[in-house]
Protein backbone atom coordinates (compact mmCIF):
# COMPACT_ATOMS: atom_id res chain seq x y z
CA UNK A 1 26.29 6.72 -67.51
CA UNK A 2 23.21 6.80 -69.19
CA UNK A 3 20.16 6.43 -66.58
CA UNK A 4 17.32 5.29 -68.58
CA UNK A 5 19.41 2.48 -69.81
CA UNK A 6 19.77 1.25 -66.00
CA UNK A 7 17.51 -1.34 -64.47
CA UNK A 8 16.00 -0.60 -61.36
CA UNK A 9 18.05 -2.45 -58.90
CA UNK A 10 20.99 -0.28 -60.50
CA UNK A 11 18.89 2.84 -60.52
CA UNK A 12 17.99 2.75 -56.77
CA UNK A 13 21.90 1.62 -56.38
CA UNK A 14 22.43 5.57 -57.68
CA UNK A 15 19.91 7.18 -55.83
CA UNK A 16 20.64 5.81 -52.45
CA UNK A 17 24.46 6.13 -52.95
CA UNK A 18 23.98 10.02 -53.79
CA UNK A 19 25.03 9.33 -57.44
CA UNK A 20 21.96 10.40 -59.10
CA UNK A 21 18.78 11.82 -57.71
CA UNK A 22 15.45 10.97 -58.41
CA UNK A 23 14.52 14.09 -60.53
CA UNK A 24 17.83 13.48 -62.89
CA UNK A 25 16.37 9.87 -63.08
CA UNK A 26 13.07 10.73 -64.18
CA UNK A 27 14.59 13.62 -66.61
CA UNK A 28 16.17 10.76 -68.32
CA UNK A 29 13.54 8.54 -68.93
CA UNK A 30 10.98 11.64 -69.64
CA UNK A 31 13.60 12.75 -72.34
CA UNK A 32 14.12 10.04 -74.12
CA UNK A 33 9.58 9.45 -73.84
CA UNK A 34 10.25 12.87 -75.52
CA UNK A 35 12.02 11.52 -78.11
CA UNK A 36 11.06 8.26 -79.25
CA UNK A 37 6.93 8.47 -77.96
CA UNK A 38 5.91 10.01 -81.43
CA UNK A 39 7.28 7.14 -83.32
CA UNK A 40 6.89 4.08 -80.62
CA UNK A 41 3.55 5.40 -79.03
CA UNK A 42 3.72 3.64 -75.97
CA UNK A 43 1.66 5.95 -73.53
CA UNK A 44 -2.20 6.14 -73.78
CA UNK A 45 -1.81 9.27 -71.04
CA UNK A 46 1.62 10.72 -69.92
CA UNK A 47 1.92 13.12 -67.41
CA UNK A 48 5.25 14.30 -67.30
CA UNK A 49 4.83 17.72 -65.61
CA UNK A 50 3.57 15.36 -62.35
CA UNK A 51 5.85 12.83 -62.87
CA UNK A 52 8.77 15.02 -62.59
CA UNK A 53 7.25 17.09 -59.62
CA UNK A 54 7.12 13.99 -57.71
CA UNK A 55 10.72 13.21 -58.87
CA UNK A 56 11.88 16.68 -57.50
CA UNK A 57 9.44 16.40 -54.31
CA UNK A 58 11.61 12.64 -53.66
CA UNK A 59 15.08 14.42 -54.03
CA UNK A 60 14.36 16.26 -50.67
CA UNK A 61 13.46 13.54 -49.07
CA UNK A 62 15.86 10.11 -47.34
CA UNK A 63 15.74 7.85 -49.97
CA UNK A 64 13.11 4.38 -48.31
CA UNK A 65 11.50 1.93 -50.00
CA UNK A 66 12.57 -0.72 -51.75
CA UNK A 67 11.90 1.43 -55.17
CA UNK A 68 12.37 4.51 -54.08
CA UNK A 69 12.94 7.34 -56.89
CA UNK A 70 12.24 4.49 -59.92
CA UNK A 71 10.11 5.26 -62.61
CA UNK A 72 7.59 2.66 -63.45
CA UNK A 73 4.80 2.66 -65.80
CA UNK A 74 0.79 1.08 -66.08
CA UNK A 75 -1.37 -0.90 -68.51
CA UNK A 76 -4.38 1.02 -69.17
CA UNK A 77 -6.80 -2.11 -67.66
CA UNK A 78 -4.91 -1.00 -63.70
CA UNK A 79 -6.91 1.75 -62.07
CA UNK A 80 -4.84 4.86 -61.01
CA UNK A 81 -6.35 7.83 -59.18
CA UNK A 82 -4.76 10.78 -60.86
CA UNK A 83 -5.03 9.21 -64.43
CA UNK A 84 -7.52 7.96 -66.83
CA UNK A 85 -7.83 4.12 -66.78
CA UNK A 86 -9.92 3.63 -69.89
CA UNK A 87 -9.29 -0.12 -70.56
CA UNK A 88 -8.71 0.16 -74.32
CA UNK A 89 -11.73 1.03 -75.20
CA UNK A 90 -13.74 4.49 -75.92
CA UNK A 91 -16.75 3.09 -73.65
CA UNK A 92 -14.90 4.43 -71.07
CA UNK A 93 -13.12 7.20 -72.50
CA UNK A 94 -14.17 9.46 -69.33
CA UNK A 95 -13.55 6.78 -66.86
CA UNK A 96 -10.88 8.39 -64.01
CA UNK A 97 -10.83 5.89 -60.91
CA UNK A 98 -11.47 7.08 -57.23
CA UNK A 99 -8.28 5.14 -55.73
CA UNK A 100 -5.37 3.67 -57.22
CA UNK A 101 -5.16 -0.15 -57.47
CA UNK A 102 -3.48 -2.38 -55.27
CA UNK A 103 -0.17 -2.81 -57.25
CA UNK A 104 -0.28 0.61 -57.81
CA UNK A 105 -0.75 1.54 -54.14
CA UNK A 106 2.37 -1.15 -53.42
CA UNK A 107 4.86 0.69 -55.86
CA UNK A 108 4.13 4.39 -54.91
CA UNK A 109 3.77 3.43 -51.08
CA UNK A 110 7.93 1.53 -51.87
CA UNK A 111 8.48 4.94 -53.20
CA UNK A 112 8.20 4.11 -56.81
CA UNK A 113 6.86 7.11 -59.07
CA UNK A 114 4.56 6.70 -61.85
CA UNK A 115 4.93 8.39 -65.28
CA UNK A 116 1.75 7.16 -67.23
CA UNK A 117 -0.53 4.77 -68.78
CA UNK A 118 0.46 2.33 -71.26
CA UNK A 119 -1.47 0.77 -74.45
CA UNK A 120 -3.55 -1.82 -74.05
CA UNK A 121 -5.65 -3.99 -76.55
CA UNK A 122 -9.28 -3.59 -76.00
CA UNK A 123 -10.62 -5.11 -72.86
CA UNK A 124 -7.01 -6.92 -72.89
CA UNK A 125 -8.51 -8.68 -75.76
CA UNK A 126 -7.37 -9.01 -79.13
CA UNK A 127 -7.78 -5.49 -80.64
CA UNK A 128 -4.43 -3.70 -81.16
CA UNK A 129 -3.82 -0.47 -79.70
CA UNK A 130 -1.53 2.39 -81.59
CA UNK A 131 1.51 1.17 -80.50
CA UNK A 132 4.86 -0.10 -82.45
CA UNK A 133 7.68 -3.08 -82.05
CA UNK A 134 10.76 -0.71 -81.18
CA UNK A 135 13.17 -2.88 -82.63
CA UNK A 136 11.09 -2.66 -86.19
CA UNK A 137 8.58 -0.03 -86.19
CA UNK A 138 6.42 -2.05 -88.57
CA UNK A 139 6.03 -4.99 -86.70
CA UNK A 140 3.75 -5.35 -83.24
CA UNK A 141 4.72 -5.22 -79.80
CA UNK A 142 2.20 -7.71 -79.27
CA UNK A 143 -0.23 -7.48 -76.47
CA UNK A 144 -1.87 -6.97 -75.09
CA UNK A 145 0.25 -5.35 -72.59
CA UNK A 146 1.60 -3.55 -75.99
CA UNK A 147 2.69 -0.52 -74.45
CA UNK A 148 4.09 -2.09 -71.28
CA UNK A 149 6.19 -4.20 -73.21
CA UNK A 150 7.33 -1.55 -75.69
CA UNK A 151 8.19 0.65 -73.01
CA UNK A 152 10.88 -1.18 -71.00
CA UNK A 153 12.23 -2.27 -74.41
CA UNK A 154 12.74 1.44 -75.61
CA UNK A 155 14.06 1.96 -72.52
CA UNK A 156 11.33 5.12 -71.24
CA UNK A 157 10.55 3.02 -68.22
CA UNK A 158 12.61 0.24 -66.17
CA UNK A 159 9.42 -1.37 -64.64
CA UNK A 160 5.98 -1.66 -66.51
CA UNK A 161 2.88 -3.44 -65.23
CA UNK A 162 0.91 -5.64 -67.54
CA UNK A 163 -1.66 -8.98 -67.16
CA UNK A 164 -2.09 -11.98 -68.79
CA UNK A 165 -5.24 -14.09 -69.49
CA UNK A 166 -3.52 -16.19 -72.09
CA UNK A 167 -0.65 -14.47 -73.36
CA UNK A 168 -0.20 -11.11 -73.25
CA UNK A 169 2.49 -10.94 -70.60
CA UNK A 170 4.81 -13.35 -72.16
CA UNK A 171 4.40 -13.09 -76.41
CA UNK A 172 4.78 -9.24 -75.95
CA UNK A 173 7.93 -9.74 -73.41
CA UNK A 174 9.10 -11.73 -76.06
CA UNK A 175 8.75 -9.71 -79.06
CA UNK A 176 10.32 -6.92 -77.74
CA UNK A 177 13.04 -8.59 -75.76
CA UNK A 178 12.52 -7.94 -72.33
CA UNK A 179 11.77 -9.32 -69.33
CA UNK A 180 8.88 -10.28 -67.58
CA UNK A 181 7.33 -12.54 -65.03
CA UNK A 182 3.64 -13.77 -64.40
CA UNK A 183 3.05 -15.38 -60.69
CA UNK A 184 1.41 -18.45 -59.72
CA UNK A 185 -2.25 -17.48 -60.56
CA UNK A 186 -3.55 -15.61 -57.24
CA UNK A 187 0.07 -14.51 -56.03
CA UNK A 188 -0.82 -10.84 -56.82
CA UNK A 189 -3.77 -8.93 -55.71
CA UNK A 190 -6.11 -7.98 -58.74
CA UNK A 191 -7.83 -4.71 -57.18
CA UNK A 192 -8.31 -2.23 -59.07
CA UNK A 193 -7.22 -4.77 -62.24
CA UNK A 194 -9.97 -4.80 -65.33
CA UNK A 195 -11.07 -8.27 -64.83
CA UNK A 196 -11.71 -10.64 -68.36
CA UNK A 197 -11.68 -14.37 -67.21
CA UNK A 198 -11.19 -14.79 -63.45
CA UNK A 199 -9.65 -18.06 -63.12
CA UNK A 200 -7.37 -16.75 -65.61
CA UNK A 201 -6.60 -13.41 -65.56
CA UNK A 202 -3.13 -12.88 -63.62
CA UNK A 203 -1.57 -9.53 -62.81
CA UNK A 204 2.62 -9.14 -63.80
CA UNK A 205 5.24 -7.18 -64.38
CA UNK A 206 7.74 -6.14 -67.29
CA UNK A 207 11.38 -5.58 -66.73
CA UNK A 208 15.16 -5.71 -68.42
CA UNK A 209 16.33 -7.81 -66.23
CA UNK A 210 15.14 -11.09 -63.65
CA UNK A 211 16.75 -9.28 -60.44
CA UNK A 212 13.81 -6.80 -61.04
CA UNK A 213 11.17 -8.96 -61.72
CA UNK A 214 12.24 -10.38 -58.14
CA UNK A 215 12.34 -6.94 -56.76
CA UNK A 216 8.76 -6.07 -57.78
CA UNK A 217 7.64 -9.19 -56.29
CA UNK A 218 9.01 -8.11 -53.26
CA UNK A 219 6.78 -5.44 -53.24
CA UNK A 220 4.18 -6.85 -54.71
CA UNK A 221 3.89 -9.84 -51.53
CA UNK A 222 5.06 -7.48 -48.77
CA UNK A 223 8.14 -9.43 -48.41
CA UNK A 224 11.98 -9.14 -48.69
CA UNK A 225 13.83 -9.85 -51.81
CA UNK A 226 15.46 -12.97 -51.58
CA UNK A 227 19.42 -13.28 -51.90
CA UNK A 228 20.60 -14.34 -54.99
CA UNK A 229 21.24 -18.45 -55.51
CA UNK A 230 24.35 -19.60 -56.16
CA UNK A 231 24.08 -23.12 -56.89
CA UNK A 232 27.07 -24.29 -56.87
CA UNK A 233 26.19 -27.70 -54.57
CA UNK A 234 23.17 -28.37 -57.10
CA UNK A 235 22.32 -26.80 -60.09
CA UNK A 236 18.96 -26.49 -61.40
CA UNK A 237 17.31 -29.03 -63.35
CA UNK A 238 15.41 -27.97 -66.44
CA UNK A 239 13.90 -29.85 -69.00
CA UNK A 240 12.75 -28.31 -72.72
CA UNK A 241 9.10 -29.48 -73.73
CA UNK A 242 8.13 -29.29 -77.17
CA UNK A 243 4.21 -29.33 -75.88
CA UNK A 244 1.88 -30.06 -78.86
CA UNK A 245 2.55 -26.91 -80.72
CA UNK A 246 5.78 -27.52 -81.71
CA UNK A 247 5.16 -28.01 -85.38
CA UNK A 248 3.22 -25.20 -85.63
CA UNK A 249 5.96 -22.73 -84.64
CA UNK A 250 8.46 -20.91 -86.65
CA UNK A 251 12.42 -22.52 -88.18
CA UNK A 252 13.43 -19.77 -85.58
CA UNK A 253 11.52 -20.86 -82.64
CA UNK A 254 12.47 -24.06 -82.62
CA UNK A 255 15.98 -23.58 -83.03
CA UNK A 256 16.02 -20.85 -80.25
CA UNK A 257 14.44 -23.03 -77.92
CA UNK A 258 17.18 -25.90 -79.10
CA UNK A 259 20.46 -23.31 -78.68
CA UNK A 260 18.62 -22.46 -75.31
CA UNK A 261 18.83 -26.11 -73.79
CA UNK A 262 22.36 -26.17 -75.13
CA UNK A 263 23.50 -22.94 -73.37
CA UNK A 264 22.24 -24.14 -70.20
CA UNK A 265 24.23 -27.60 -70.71
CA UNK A 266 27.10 -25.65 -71.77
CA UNK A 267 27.06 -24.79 -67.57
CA UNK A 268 27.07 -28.29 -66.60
CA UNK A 269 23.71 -27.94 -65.80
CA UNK A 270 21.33 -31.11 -66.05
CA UNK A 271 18.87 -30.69 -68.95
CA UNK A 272 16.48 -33.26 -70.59
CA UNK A 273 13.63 -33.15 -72.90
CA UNK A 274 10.24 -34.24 -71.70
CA UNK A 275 7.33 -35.76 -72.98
CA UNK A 276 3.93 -33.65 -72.96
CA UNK A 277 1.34 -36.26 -71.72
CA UNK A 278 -1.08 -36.74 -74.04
CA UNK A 279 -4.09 -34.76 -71.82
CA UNK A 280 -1.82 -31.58 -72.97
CA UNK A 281 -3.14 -31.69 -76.57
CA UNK A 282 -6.86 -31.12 -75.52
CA UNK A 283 -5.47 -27.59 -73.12
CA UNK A 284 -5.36 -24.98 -75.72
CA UNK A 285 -8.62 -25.49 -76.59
CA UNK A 286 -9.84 -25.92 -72.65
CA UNK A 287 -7.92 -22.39 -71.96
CA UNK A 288 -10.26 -20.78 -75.12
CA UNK A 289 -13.39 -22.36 -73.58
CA UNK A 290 -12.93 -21.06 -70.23
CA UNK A 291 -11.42 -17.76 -71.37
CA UNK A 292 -14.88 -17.55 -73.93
CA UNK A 293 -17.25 -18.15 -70.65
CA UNK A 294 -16.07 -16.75 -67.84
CA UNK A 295 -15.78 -13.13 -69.77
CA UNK A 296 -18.93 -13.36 -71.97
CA UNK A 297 -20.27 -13.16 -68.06
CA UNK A 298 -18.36 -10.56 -66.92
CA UNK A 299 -17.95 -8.43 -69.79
CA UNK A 300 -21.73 -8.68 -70.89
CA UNK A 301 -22.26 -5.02 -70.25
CA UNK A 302 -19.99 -3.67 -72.81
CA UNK A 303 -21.30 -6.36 -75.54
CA UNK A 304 -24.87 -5.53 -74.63
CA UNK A 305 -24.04 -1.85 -73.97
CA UNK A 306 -21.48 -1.38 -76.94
CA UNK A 307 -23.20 -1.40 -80.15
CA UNK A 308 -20.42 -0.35 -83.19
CA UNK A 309 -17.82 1.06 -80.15
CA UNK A 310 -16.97 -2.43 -79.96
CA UNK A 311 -14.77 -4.73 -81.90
CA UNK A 312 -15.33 -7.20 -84.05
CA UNK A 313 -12.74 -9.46 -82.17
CA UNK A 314 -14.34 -8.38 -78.70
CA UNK A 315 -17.58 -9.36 -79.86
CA UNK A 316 -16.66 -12.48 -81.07
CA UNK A 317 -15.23 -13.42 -78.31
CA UNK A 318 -18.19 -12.51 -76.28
CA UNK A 319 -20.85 -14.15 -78.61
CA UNK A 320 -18.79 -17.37 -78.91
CA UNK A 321 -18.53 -17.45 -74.85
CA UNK A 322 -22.41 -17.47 -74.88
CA UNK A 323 -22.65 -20.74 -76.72
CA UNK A 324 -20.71 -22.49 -74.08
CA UNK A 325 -22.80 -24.80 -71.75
CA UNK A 326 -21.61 -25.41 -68.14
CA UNK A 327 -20.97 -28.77 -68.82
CA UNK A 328 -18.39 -27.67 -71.37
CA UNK A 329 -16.91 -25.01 -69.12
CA UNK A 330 -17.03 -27.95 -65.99
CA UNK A 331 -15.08 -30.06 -68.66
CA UNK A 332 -12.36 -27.84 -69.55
CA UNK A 333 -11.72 -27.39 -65.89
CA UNK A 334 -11.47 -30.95 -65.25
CA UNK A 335 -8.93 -30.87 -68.30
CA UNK A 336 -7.04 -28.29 -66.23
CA UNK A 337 -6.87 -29.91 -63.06
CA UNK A 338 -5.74 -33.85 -64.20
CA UNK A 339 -2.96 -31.94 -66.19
CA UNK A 340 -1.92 -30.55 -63.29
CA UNK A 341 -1.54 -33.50 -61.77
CA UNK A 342 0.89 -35.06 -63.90
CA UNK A 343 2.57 -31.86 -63.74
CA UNK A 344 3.03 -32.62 -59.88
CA UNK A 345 5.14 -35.41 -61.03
CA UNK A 346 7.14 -34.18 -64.06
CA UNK A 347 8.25 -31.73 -61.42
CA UNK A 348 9.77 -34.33 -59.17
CA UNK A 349 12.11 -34.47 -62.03
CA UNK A 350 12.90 -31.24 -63.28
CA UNK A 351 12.97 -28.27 -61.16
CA UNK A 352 11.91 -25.81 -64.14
CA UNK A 353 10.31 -26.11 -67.65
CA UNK A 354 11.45 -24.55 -70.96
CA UNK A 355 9.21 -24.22 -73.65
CA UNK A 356 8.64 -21.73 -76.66
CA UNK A 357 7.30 -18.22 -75.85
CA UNK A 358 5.86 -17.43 -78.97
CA UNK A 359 5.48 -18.77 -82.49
CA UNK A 360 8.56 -16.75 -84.00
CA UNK A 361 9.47 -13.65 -83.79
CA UNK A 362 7.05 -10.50 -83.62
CA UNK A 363 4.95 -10.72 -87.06
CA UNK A 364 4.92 -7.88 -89.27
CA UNK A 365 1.49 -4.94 -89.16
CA UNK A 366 0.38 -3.63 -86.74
CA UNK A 367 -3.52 -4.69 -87.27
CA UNK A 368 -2.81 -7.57 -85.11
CA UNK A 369 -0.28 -9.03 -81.92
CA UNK A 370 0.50 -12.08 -82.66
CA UNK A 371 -0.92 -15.69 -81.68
CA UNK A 372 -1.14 -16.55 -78.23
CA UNK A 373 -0.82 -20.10 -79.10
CA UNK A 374 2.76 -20.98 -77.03
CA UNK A 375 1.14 -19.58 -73.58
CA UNK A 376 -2.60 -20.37 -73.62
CA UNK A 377 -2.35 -23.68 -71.76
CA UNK A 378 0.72 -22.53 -69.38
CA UNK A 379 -2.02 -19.83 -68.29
CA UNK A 380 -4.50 -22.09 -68.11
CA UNK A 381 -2.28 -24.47 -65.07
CA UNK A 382 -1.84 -21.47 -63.33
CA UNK A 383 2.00 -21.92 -63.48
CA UNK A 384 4.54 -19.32 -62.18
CA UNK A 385 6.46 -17.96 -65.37
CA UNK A 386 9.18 -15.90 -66.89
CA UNK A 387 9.74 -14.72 -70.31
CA UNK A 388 13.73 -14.54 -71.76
CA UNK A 389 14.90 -13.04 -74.21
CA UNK A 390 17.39 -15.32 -76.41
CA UNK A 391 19.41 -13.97 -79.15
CA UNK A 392 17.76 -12.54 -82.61
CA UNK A 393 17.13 -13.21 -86.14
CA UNK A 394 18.58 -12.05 -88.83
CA UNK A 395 16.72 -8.68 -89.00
CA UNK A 396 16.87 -7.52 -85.38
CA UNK A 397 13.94 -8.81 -84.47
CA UNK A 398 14.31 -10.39 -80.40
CA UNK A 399 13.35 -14.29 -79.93
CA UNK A 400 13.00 -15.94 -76.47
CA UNK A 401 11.76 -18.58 -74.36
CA UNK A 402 9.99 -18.94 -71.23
CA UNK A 403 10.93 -21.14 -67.87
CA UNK A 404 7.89 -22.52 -65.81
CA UNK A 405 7.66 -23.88 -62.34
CA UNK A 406 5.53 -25.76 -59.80
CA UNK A 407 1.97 -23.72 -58.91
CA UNK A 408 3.48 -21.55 -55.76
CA UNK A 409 7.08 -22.15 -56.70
CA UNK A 410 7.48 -18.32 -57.60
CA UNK A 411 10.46 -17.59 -55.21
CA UNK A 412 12.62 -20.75 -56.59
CA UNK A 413 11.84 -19.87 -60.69
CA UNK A 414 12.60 -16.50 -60.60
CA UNK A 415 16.49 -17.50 -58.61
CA UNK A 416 16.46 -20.20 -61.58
CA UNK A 417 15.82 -17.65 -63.86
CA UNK A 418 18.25 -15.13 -62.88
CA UNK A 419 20.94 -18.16 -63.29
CA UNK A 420 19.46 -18.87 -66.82
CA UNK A 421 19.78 -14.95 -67.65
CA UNK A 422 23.48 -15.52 -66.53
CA UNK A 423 24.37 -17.93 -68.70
CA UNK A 424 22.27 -16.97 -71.72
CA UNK A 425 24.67 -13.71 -71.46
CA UNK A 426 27.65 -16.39 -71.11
């Protein structure tokens, strides 16, 4: 039994059975950080010495909480009390928050124990941090929850938190083949959360497998983990969409997403393709002109304040944000909001969406994370989603998809995932 290579559900199986205690846990996952840290570089700021003493402090005590005695991990954008949160960027090299945030006050208060901070891009933007793919060192983790990503995958943490504001939960989830789930935009509280683009930005969580992604969410919403679906009266409906970006993917992408639909039909499950509508092709572009606003507004300090401590990308982004009117930025929600409403219907007819998570497979260098082109629109409707991993190319390199459901149809997607998972392991 190795218990670093345990998910969390399994791990807190251990502890509260007497089969492991939190301390041998941590000593696990704090070993193998040991080992593999130098190489991956995952962490922005471990403290293992702490981590451990809480682990030893937890083996006294009755094990409570729904994640009692699990490890977990935190992008460097989530404030944390006893830790640095320096969101990527040397501006705030110094910067060590009076209180944790709210997620972070959820997992420690379930009984959860932090080990450290995790890589970020700066400002959850587009510059890459230090950190490496695990499955092939010279390719990125993407981002720009990097080192969230990377750490699940290399298996020094079971839970990581990350954020998206267009796709840095799901294209690093699916470079380095784990899990990971983004709520219906508002489901988790953003305290404490760097913010970038508020109608966009969406706190989430990275895991190995869906039943802990459903855990956390627990947590996360003060509420009880729901039992796991069977559905053997109905099973789910899920239709593949192409979406307008099809073409512009990978041989390997497409054919992923293709052997995806057929595994799920291989269950007798009812799967279709659908049609984008045709308001679709205008979204990526809507998602970059509200992203571009809303943070050259909120992040004006640090491009005013900056100077040559700031990225080229960041200030890009920042200077091309200032050229959009209100009228644009009024536009591009409209956009948002009549998609949505043919969404309402597609859903009357499938109870979950698969579509591509990212282009291919994670790109090789590390001076970049790959495009966010597969999840900028998806982010844009606000739309519950998970991130699958789905077989591998030739080289070892992870591919995957990612299911979406209805805007506050978190609880029902992630029980449709966790069937998916099934029989993508079938």
């Amino acid at each position: 039994m190795t218990l670093n290579h345990l998910d969390a559900c399994e791990i807190s199986r251990h502890i509260r059975s007497g089969e492991a205690k939190p301390s041998q846990v941590m000593q696990a996952h704090l070993e193998r950080i040991a080992a593999r840290e130098p190489q991956v570089g995952a962490f922005i700021h471990l403290d293992a010495d702490r981590a451990m003493d809480l682990a030893r402090e937890a083996d006294a005590k009755e094990p409570s909480g729904l994640l009692f005695g699990v490890p977990f991990v935190i992008k460097d954008i989530i404030d944390t009390q006893n830790m640095p949160t320096r969101w990527g960027s040397p501006l705030y090299e110094n910067r060590v928050p009076e209180r944790d945030a709210a997620c972070v006050e959820s997992f420690v208060q379930a009984g959860a124990i932090p080990i450290g901070k995790t890589v970020t891009t700066e400002f959850a933007y587009f510059k890459p941090g230090k950190t490496a793919n695990p499955h092939n060192l010279c390719h990125t983790p993407g981002g720009s929850s990097s080192g969230s990503a990377a750490a699940v995958a290399d298996f020094m943490a079971p839970l990581a938190f990350g954020s998206q504001t267009a796709a840095s939960l799901i294209r690093p989830a699916a470079y380095c083949g784990v899990r990971a789930f983004r709520p219906t935009t508002g489901g988790f509280d953003l305290k404490g959360v760097m913010g970038l683009a508020p109608s966009l930005d969406t706190l989430g969580v990275l895991a190995r497998s869906v039943r802990d992604l459903a855990l956390c969410r627990a947590v996360l919403t003060d509420t009880q983990p729901p039992a796991e679906t069977d559905f053997e009266d109905a099973q789910p409906r899920i239709g593949l969409m192409r979406g307008p970006h099809w073409a512009d993917g990978s041989v390997e992408m497409r054919d992923t997403c293709q052997r995806a639909l057929q595994a799920i039909a291989a269950t007798g499950a009812e799967v279709c393709e659908l049609t984008h509508p045709p308001i679709f092709d205008s979204l990526t572009r809507a998602q970059i002109t509200v992203m571009g606003y809303e943070a050259s507004r909120i992040r004006a300090h640090e491009y005013f304040a900056g100077g040559e401590r700031i990225s080229p990308q960041f200030r890009a982004l920042i200077e091309d944000g200032q050229k959009v009117s209100d009228a644009e930025y009024q536009d591009a929600l409209a956009r948002r909001d009549r998609a949505n409403a043919m969404l309402d219907s597609l859903f009357r007819d499938v109870d979950v969406i698969l579509a591509p998570s990212a282009p291919g497979p994670a790109p090789l260098g590390l001076s970049a994370t790959g495009d966010p082109l597969y999840s900028r629109s998806w982010n844009l409707l606000q739309l519950p989603t998970v991130a699958l991993p789905f077989g591998s190319t030739e080289d070892g390199l992870p591919m995957g998809v990612q299911l979406l459901g209805p805007r506050g149809g978190d609880v029902a997607l992630l029980a449709v995932a966790r069937w998916v998972e099934a029989a993508f392991a079938r």
